[in-house]
N, C-alpha and C. Protein backbone atom coordinates (compact mmCIF):
# COMPACT_ATOMS: atom_id res chain seq x y z
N UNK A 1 30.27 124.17 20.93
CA UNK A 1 29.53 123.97 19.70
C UNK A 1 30.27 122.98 18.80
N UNK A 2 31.48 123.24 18.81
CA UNK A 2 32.73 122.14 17.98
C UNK A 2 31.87 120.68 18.45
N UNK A 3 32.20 120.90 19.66
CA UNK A 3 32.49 119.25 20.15
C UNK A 3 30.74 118.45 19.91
N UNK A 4 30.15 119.67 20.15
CA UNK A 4 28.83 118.61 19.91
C UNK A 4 28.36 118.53 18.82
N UNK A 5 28.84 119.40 17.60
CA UNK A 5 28.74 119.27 16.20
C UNK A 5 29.44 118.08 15.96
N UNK A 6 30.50 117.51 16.08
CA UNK A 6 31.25 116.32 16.07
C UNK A 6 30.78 115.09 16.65
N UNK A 7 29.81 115.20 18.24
CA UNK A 7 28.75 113.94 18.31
C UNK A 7 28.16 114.01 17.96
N UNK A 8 27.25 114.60 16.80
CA UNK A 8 26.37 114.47 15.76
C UNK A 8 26.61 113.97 14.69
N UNK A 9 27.32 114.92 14.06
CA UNK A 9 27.67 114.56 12.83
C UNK A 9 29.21 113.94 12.26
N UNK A 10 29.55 113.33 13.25
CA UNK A 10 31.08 112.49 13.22
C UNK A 10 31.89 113.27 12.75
N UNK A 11 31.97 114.58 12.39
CA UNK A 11 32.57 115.53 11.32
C UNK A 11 33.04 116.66 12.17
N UNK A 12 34.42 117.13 11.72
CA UNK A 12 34.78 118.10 12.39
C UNK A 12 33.82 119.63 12.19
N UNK A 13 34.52 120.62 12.49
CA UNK A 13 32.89 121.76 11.86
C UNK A 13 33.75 122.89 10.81
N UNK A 14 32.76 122.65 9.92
CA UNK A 14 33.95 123.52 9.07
C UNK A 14 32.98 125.08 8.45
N UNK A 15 34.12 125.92 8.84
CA UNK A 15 32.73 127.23 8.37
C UNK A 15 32.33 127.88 6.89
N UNK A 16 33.73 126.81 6.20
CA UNK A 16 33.52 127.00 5.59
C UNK A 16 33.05 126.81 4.34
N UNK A 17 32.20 125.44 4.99
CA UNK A 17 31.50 124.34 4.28
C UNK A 17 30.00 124.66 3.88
N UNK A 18 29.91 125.77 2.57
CA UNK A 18 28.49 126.03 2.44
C UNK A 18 27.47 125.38 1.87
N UNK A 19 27.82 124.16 1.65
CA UNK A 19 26.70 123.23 1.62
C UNK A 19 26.40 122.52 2.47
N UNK A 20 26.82 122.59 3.68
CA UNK A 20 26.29 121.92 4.79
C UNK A 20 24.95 121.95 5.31
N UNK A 21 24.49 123.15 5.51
CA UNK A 21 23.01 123.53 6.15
C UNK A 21 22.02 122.63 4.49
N UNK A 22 22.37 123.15 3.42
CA UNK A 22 21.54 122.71 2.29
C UNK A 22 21.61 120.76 2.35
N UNK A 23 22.93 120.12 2.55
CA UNK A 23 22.48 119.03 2.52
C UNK A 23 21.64 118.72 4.13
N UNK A 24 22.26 119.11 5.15
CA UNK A 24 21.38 118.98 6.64
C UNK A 24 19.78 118.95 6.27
N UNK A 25 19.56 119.73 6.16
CA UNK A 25 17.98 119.80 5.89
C UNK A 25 16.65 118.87 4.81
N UNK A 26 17.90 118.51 3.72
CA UNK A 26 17.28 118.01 2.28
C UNK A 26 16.29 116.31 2.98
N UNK A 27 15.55 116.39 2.74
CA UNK A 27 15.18 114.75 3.28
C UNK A 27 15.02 113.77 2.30
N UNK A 28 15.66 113.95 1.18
CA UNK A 28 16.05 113.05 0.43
C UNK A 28 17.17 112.00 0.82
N UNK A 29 17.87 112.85 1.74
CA UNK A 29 19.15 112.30 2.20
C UNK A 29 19.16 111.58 3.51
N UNK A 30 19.69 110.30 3.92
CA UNK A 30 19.91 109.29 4.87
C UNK A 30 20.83 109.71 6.02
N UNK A 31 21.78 110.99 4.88
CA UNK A 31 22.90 111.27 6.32
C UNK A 31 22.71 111.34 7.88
N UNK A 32 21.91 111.93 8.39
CA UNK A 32 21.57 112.46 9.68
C UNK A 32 20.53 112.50 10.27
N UNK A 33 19.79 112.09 11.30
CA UNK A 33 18.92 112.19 11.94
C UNK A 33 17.91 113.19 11.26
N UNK A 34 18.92 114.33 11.40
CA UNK A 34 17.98 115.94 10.75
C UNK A 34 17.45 115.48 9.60
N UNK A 35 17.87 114.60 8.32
CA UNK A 35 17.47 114.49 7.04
C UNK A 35 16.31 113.92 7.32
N UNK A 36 16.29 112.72 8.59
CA UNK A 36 14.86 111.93 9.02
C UNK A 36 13.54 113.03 9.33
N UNK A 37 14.05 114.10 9.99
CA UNK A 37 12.92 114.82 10.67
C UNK A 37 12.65 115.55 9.51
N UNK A 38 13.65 116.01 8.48
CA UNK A 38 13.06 116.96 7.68
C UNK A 38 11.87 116.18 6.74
N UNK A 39 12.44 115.03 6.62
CA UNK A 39 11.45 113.85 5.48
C UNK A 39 9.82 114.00 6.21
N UNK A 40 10.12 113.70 7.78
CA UNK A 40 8.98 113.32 8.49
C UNK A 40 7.81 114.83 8.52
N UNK A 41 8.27 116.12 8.65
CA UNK A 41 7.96 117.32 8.45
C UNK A 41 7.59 117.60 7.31
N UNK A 42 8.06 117.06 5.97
CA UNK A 42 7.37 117.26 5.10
C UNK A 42 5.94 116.12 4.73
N UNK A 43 6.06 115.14 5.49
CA UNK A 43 5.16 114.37 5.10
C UNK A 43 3.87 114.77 5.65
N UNK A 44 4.46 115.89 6.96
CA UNK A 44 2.93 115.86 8.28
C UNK A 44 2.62 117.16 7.29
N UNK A 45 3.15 118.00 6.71
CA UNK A 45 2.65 119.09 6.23
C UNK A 45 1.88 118.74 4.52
N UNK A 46 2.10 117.74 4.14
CA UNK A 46 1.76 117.13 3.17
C UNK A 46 0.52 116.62 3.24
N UNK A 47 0.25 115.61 4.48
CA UNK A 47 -0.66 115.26 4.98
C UNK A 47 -1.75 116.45 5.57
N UNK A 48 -1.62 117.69 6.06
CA UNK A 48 -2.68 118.32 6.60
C UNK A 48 -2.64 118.92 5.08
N UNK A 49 -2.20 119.22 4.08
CA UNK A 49 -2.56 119.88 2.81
C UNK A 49 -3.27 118.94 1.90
N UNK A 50 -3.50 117.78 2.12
CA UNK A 50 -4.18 116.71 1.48
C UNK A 50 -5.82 117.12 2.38
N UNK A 51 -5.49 116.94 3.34
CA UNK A 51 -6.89 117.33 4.20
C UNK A 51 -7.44 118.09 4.09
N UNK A 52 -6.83 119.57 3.76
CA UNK A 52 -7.71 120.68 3.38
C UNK A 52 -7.91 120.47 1.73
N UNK A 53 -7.31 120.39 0.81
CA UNK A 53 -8.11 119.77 -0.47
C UNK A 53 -9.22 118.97 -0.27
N UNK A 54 -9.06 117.94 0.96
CA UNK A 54 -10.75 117.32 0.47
C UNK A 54 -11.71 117.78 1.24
N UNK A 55 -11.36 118.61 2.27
CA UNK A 55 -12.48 119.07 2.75
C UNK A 55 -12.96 119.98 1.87
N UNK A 56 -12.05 120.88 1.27
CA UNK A 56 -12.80 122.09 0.09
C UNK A 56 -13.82 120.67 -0.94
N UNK A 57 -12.79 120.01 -1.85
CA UNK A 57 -13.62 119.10 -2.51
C UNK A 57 -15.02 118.93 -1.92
N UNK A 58 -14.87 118.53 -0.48
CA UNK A 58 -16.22 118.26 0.07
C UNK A 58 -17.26 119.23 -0.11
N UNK A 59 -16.46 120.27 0.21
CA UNK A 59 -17.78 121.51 -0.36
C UNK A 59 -18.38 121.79 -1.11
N UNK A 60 -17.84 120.84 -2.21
CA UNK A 60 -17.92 121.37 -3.63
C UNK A 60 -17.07 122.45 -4.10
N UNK A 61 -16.15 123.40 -3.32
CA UNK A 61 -15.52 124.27 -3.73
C UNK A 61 -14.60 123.93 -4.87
N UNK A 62 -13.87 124.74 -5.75
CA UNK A 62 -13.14 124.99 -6.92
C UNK A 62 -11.69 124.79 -6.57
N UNK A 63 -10.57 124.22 -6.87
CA UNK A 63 -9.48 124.24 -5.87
C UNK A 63 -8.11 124.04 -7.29
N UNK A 64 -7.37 124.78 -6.63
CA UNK A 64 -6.30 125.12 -7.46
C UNK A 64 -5.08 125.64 -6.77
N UNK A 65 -4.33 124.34 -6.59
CA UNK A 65 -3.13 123.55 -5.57
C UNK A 65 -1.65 124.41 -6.81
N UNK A 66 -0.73 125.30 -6.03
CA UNK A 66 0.33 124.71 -6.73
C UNK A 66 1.85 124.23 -5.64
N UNK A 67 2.57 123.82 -5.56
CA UNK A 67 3.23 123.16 -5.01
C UNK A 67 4.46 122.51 -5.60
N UNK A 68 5.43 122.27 -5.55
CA UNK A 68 6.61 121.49 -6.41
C UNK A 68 6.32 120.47 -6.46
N UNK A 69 7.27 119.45 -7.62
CA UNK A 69 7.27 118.68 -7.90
C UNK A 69 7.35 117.00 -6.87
N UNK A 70 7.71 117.78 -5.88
CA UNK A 70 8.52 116.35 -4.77
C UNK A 70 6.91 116.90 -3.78
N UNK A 71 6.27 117.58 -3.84
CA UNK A 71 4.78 117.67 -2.92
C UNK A 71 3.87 116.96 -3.61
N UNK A 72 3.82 117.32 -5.09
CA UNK A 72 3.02 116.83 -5.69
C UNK A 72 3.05 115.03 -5.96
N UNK A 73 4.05 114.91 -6.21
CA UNK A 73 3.99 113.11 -6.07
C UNK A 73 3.36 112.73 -4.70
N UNK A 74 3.51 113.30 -3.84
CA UNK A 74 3.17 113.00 -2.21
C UNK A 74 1.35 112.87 -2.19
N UNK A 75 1.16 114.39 -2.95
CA UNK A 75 -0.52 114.96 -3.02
C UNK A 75 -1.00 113.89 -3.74
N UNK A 76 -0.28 113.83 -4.70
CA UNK A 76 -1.23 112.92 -5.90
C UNK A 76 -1.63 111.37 -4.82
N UNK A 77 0.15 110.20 -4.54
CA UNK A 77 -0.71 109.37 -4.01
C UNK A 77 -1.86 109.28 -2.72
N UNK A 78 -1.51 110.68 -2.17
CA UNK A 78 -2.60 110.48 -0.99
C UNK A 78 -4.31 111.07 -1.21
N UNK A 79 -3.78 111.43 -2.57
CA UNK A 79 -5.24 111.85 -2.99
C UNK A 79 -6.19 111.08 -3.70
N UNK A 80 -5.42 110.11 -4.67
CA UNK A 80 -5.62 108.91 -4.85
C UNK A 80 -5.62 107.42 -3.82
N UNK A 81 -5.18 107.15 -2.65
CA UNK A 81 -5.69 106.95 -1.91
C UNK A 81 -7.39 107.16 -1.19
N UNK A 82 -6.89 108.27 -1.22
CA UNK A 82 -8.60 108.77 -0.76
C UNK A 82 -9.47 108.70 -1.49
N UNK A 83 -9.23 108.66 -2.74
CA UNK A 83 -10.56 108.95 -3.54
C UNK A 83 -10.99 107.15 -4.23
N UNK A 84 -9.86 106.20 -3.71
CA UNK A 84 -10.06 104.62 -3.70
C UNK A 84 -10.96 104.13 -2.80
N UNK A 85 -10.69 104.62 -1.52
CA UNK A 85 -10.95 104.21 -0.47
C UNK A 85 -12.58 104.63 -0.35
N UNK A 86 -13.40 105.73 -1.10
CA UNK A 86 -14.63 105.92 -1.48
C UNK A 86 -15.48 105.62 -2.19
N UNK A 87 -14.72 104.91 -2.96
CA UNK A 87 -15.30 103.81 -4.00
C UNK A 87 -15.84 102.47 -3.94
């Protein structure tokens, strides 16, 4: 586990480094491959939650999204997108 934690992340493994898993995951961050997939995972889950808003919209249904702040910039331009692109 050492040694292949170290061809990953050039870094020895330390246990007792508890911000490790929190920055690994964050996809704000460039560090690691993992930061890429986490960015890319939030975008595909971003993207099918944009889809079900407009299909409700389509229904006419009533819709009331809440979500953080770093989803919502995501929601907003792809919702605005969509609602350009119908115009």
């Amino acid at each position: 586990m050492r040694q292949i934690h170290k061809e990953i992340f050039h870094d020895e493994f330390n246990e007792r480094n508890k911000d490790f898993f929190a920055k690994l995951v964050n996809p704000f961050s460039e560090e690691t491959i993992i930061n890429k997939i986490a960015r890319e995972s939030g975008y595909i889950r971003d993207s099918h939650i944009v889809r079900k808003i407009i299909e409700a919209w389509e229904q006419g249904k009533n819709i009331f999204v809440v979500y953080g702040l770093g989803h919502l910039n995501n929601h907003k331009t792809m919702l605005e997108k969509k609602l350009l692109e119908n115009t």
